[in-house]
Structure formats: structure tokens, C-alpha cells
Protein backbone atom coordinates (compact mmCIF):
# COMPACT_ATOMS: atom_id res chain seq x y z
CA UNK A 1 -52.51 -21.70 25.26
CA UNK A 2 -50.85 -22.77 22.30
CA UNK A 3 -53.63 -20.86 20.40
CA UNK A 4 -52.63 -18.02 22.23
CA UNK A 5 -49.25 -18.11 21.35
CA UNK A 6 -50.08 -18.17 17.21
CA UNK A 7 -52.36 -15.43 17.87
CA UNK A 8 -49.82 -13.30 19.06
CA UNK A 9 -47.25 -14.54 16.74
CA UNK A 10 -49.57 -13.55 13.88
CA UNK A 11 -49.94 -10.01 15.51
CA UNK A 12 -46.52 -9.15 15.58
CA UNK A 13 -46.37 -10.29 11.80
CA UNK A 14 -49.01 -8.21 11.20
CA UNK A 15 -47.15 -4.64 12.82
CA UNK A 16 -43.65 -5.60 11.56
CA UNK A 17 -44.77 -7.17 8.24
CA UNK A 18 -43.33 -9.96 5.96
CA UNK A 19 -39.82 -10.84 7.15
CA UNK A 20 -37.07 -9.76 4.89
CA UNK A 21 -34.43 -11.15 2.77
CA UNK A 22 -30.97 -10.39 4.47
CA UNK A 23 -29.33 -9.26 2.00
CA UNK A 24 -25.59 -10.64 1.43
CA UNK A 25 -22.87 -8.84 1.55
CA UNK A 26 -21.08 -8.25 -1.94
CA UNK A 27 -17.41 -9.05 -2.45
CA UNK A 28 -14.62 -7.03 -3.44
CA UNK A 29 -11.48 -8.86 -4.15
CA UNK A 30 -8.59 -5.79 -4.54
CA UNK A 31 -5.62 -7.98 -6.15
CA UNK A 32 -1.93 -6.78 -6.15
CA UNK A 33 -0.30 -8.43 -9.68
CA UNK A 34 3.33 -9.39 -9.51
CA UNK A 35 5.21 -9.60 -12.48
CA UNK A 36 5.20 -13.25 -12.04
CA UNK A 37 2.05 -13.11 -13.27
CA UNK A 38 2.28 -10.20 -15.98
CA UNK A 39 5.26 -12.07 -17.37
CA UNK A 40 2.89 -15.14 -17.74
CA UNK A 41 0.20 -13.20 -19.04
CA UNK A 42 2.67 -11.72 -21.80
CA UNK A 43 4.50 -15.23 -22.55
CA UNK A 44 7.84 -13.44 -21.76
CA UNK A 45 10.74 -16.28 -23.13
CA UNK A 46 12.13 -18.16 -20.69
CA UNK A 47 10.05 -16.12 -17.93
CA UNK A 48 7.22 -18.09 -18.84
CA UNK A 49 5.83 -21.20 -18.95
CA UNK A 50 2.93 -22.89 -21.75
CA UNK A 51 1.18 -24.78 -18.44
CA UNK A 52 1.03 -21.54 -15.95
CA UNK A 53 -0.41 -19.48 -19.19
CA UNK A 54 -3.91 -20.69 -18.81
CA UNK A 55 -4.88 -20.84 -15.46
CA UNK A 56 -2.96 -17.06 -15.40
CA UNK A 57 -4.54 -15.84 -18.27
CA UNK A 58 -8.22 -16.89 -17.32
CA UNK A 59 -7.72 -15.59 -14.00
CA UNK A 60 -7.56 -12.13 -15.54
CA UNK A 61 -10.18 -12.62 -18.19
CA UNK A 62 -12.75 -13.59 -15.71
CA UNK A 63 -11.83 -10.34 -13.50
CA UNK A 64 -13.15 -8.60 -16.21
CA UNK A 65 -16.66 -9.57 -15.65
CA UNK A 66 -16.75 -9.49 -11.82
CA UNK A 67 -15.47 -6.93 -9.25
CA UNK A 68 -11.77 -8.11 -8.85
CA UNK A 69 -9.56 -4.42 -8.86
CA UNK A 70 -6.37 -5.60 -9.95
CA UNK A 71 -3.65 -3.43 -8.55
CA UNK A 72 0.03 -2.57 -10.40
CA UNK A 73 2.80 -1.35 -8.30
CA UNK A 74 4.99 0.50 -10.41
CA UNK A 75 8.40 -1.15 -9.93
CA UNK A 76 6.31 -4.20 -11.12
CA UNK A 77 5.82 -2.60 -14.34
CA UNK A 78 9.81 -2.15 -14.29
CA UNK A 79 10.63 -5.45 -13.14
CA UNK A 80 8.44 -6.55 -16.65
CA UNK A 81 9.70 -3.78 -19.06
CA UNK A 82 13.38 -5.58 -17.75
CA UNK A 83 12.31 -8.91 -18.43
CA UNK A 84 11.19 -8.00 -22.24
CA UNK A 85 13.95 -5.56 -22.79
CA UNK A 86 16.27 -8.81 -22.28
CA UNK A 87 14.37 -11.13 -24.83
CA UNK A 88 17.41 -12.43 -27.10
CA UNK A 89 15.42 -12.15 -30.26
CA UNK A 90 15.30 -9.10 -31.42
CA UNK A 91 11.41 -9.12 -33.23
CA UNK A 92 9.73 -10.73 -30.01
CA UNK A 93 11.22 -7.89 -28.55
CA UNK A 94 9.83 -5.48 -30.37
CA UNK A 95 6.72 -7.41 -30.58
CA UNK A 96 6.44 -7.18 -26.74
CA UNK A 97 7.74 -3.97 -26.46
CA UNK A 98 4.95 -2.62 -28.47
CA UNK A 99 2.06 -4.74 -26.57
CA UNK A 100 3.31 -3.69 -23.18
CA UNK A 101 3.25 0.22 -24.16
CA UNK A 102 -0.50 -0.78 -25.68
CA UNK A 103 -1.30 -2.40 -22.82
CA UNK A 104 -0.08 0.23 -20.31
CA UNK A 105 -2.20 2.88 -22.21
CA UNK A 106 -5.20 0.34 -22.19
CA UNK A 107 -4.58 0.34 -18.32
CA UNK A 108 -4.39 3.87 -17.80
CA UNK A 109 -7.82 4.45 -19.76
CA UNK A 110 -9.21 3.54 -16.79
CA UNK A 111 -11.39 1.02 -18.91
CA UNK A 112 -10.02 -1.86 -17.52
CA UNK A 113 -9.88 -3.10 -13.55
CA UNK A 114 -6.14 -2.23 -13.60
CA UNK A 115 -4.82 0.14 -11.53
CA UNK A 116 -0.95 1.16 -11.92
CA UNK A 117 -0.03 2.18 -8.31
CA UNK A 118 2.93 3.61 -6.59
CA UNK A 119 3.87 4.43 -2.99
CA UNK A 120 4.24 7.62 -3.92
CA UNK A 121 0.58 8.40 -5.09
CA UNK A 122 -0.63 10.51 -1.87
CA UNK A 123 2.77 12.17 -1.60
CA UNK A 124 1.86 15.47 -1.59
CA UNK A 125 4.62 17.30 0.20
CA UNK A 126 8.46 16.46 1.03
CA UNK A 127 7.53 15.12 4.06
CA UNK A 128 4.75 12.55 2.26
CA UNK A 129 7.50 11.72 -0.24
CA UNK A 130 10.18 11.12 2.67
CA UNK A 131 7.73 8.85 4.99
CA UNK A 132 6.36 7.07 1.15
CA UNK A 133 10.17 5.73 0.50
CA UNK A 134 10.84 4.94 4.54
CA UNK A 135 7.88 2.86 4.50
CA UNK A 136 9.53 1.02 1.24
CA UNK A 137 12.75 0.80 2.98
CA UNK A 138 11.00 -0.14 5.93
CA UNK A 139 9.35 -3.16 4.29
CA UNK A 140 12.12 -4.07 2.62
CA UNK A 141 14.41 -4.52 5.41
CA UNK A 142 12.42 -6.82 6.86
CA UNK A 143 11.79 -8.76 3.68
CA UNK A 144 15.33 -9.14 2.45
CA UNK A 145 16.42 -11.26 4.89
CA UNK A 146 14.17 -13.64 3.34
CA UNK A 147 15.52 -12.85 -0.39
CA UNK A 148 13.04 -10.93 -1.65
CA UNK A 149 13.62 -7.34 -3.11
CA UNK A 150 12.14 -4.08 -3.46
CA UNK A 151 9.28 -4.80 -6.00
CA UNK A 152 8.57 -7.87 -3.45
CA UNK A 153 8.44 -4.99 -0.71
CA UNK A 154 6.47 -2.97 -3.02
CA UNK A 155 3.88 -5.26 -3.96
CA UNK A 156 3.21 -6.37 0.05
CA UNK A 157 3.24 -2.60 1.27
CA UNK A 158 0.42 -2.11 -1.66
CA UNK A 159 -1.71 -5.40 -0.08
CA UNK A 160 -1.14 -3.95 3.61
CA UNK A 161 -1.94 -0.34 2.36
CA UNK A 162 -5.73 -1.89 0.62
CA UNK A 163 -6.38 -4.05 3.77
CA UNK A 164 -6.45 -0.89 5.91
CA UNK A 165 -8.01 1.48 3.76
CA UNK A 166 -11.03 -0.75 2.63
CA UNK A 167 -13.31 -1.18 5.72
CA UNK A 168 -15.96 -4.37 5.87
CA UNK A 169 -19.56 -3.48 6.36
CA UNK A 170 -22.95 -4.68 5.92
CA UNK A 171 -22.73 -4.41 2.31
CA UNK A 172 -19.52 -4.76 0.95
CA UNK A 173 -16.60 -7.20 2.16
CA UNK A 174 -13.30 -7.02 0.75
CA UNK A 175 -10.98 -9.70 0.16
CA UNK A 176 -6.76 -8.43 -0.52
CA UNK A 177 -4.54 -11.10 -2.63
CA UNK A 178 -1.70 -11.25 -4.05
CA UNK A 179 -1.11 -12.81 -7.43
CA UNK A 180 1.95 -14.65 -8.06
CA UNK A 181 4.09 -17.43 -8.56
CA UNK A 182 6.26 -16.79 -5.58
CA UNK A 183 5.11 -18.48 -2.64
CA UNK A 184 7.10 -16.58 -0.26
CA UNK A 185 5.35 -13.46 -1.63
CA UNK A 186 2.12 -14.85 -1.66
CA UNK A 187 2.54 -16.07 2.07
CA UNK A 188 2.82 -12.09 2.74
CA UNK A 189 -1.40 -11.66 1.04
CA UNK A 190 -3.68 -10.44 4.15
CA UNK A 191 -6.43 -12.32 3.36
CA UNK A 192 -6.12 -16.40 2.23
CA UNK A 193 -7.12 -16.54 -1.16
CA UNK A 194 -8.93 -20.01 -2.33
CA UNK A 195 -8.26 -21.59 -4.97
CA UNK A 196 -5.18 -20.15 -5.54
CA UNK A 197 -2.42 -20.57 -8.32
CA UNK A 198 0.84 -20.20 -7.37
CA UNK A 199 2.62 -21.67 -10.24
CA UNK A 200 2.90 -25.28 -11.82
């Protein structure tokens, strides 16, 4: 019987052929960057720290040479060009003036995995425009209570906006984080990220 059995096993090996590999499914992190993080990256004065600069600025260097998007809201870019504007001495200023105008050009190359993003990309009408600042508002009404502003609101509408648009399939699973310092903020991430670093 049990000779049987291997027989037929054998058979059906033989019609449906070698078994294959299952192939994995590759992943897509799609990360929203606060300016906690840019003003890390950048070494801002006094918006910075020398122990958060490492861990921030390998984060970025390795998403160069894997699949991580890295998405920019546009009041985040702002929130940054504020910081630097307010740097007391006057050649750091200009010194970081001048790289974050570099780097924004670098960004909008499209030779980089940044993305600068607003809420206001697929406006294409009034209407779009209207429902693209209600959904702001929207968001952050119900952040505020919790002290956190409009680029906070901005930044978590941009995560929930990624998680609904990317789709998982058989091929491709995508992970949405949120990189900051703020752990309120990155409380608000759809998807768990680990190992993350939140700030020393």
C-alpha cells in the first residue's frame, strides 16, 4: 500500500513538476519626515542634538540603498526654513540657508527617494482645493486638543492618505511610518515601525 501511495505521489510530481519557490513578498516602507528629523539631519542650533544626529542621519543614508520613499509635507519644509531663519548667528545662517535651498533642488530632481508633498497635490478644481484644506482642518481639530499643530495634522493626513492608496498584494507589501522625535506624532504612524528612533 505504502508503495502505492509513493507511486502516485511521484505521478503527480511528474504532471505538476518540481515544486516552486514562493516567492516573498517585497517591502515598501513609504516614510512621512517631520522636521524633527530634518532639523536633526541639518544640525539646526539648539533644534538639534550631537546624540540623535547619528542614528537620524544613518537612517536616511541607508534609505538610499533600499526602497524606503521618504515623503515631505510641505508645511514641514516651512516649519524647517523657520527653524534656520531663527539661527542667532548670522554665517550658520547663511550656511544653512544655502544647504536647505541645495537640498530642496536635490529633492525635487527626483534623484533622491524624497518626495515634497502637499495636500493640495490632486487639487484640481475649487472644489478639490476646498475638500484638500477641510480635510487639514479636519485633522487638525482633532489633533489640537492634544497640542499638536497643523504641520502635525499635515504630516498624519499624508501617512493616512499612503496607507489607503498603496494596496498589499502578492508581491509588494507596504509598510507607512512616521519619522520623528515626537512620540505623540509617531503614535499617529499606521503601521508599527521596529526599531524605531524617537529621540534620545
Amino acid at each position: 500500500m505504502a508503495s502505492k501511495n509513493t507511486s502516485i505521489q511521484q505521478k503527480d510530481r511528474a504532471v505538476s513538476g518540481p515544486a516552486k519557490p514562493q516567492k516573498l513578498a517585497s517591502v515598501v516602507r513609504l516614510i512621512v519626515v517631520d522636521t524633527s528629523y530634518l532639523m536633526e539631519l541639518f544640525q539646526v542650533p539648539d533644534c538639534s542634538s550631537v546624540q540623535a544626529y547619528q542614528p537620524i542621519f544613518q537612517r536616511f543614508a541607508n534609505a538610499r540603498h533600499i526602497t524606503d520613499q521618504l515623503h515631505v509635507p510641505l508645511p514641514v519644509l516651512f516649519e524647517l526654513g523657520n527653524h534656520v531663519a531663527d539661527v542667532k548667528n548670522g554665517q550658520e545662517r547663511r550656511r544653512l540657508v544655502a544647504l536647505l535651498v541645495d537640498t530642496v533642488d536635490a529633492w525635487l530632481s527626483g534623484n533622491t527617494p524624497f518626495t515634497i508633498v502637499s495636500s493640495m497635490n490632486d487639487a484640481r478644481t475649487v472644489e478639490d482645493f476646498r475638500a484638500a484644506v477641510t480635510g487639514l482642518t479636519q485633522e487638525f481639530r482633532v489633533l489640537a486638543p492634544d497640542r499638536q499643530g497643523l504641520t502635525n495634522a499635515s504630516i498624519a493626513l499624508e501617512a493616512k492618505r499612503l496607507r489607503q492608496k498603496y494596496k498589499n498584494s502578492s508581491l509588494k507589501t507596504y509598510a507607512v511610518h512616521i519619522w520623528t522625535t515626537d512620540k505623540k506624532l509617531k503614535a499617529l504612524e499606521p503601521d508599527a515601525e521596529t526599531h524605531a528612533f524617537v529621540g534620545v
